[in-house]
Protein backbone atom coordinates (compact mmCIF):
# COMPACT_ATOMS: atom_id res chain seq x y z
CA UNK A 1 -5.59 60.69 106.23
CA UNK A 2 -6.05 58.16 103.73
CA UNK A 3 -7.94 55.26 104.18
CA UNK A 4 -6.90 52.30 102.32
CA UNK A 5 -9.83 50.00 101.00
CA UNK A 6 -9.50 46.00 102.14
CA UNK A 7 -10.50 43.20 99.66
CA UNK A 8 -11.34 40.21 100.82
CA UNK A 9 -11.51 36.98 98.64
CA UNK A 10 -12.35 33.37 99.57
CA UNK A 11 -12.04 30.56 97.32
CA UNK A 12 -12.49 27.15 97.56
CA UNK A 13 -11.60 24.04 95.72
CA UNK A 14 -11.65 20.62 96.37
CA UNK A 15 -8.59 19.79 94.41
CA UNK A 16 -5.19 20.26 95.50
CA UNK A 17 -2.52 22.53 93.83
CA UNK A 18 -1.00 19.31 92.53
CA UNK A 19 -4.21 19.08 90.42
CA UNK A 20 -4.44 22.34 89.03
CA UNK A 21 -2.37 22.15 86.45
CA UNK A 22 -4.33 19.02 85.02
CA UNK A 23 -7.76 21.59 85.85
CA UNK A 24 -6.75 24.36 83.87
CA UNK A 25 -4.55 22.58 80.89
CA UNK A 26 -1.47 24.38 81.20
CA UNK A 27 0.92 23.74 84.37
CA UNK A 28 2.92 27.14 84.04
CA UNK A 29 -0.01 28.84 83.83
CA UNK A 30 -1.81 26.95 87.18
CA UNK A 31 1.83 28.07 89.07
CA UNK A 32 1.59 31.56 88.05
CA UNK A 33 -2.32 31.46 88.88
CA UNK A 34 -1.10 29.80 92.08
CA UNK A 35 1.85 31.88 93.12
CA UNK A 36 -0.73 35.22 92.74
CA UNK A 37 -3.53 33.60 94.82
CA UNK A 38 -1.02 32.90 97.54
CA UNK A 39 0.83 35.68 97.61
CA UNK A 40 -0.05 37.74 101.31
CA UNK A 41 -3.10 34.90 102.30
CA UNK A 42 -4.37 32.81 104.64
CA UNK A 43 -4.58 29.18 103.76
CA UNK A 44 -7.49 27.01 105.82
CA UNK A 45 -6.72 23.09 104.42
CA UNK A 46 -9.66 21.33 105.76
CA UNK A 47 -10.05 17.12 105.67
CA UNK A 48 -12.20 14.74 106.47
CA UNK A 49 -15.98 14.84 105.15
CA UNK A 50 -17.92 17.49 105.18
CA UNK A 51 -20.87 18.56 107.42
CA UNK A 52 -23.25 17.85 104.37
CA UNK A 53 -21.64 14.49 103.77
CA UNK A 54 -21.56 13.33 107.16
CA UNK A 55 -25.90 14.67 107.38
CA UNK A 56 -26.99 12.39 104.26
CA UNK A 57 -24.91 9.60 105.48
CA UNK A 58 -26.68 9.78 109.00
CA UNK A 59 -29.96 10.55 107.07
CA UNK A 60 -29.10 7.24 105.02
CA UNK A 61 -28.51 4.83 108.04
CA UNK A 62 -31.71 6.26 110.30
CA UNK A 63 -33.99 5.39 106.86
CA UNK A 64 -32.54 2.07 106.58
CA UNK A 65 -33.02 1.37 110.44
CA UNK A 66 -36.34 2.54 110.43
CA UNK A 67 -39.10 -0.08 110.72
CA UNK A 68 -41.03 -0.96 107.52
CA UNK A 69 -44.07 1.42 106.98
CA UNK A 70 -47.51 0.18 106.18
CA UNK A 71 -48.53 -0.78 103.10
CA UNK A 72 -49.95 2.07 101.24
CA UNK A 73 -47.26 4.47 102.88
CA UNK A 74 -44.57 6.24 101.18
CA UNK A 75 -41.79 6.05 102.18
CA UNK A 76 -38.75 8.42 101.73
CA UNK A 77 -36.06 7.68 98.99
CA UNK A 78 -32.37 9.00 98.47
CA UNK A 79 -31.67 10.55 95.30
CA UNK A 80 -28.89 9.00 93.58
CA UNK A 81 -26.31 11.26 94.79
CA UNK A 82 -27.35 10.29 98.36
CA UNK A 83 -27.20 6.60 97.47
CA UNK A 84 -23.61 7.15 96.29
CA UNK A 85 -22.28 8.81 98.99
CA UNK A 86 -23.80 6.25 101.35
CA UNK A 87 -22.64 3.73 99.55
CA UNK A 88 -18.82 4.49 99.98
């Protein structure tokens, strides 16, 4: 018998096909990049905001909500990424 060895691959990108051409500087070359990747897959298009995006959002609006501390307290800040994505 001979037992044939599976590969699997996962990649992810945030950009659409569309954009890969602009990504890698040469559109040919992003289709024939393309047309190899798809070739026998499985493709999983996911939208909307991600599980991480949606937690610091939530994690944004409870710290805002939240009554003011004493003074003396610290109290917790966003990093500027958090701020960002809060802010859209």
């Amino acid at each position: 018998m001979c037992a044939l060895a599976q590969l699997t691959t996962i990649l992810t990108s945030n950009k659409s096909f569309a954009e890969w051409g602009d990504i890698f500087g040469d559109e040919v070359m992003a289709a024939v990049l393309i047309d190899r990747l798809v070739h026998h897959c499985h493709i999983v298009n996911i939208r909307g905001n991600s599980y991480r995006m949606r937690h610091h959002t939530e994690l944004h609006r409870t710290l805002r909500a939240s009554p003011r501390l004493p003074a003396g307290s610290r109290q917790p800040t966003l990093s500027s990424n958090e701020e960002e994505l809060t802010a859209s």
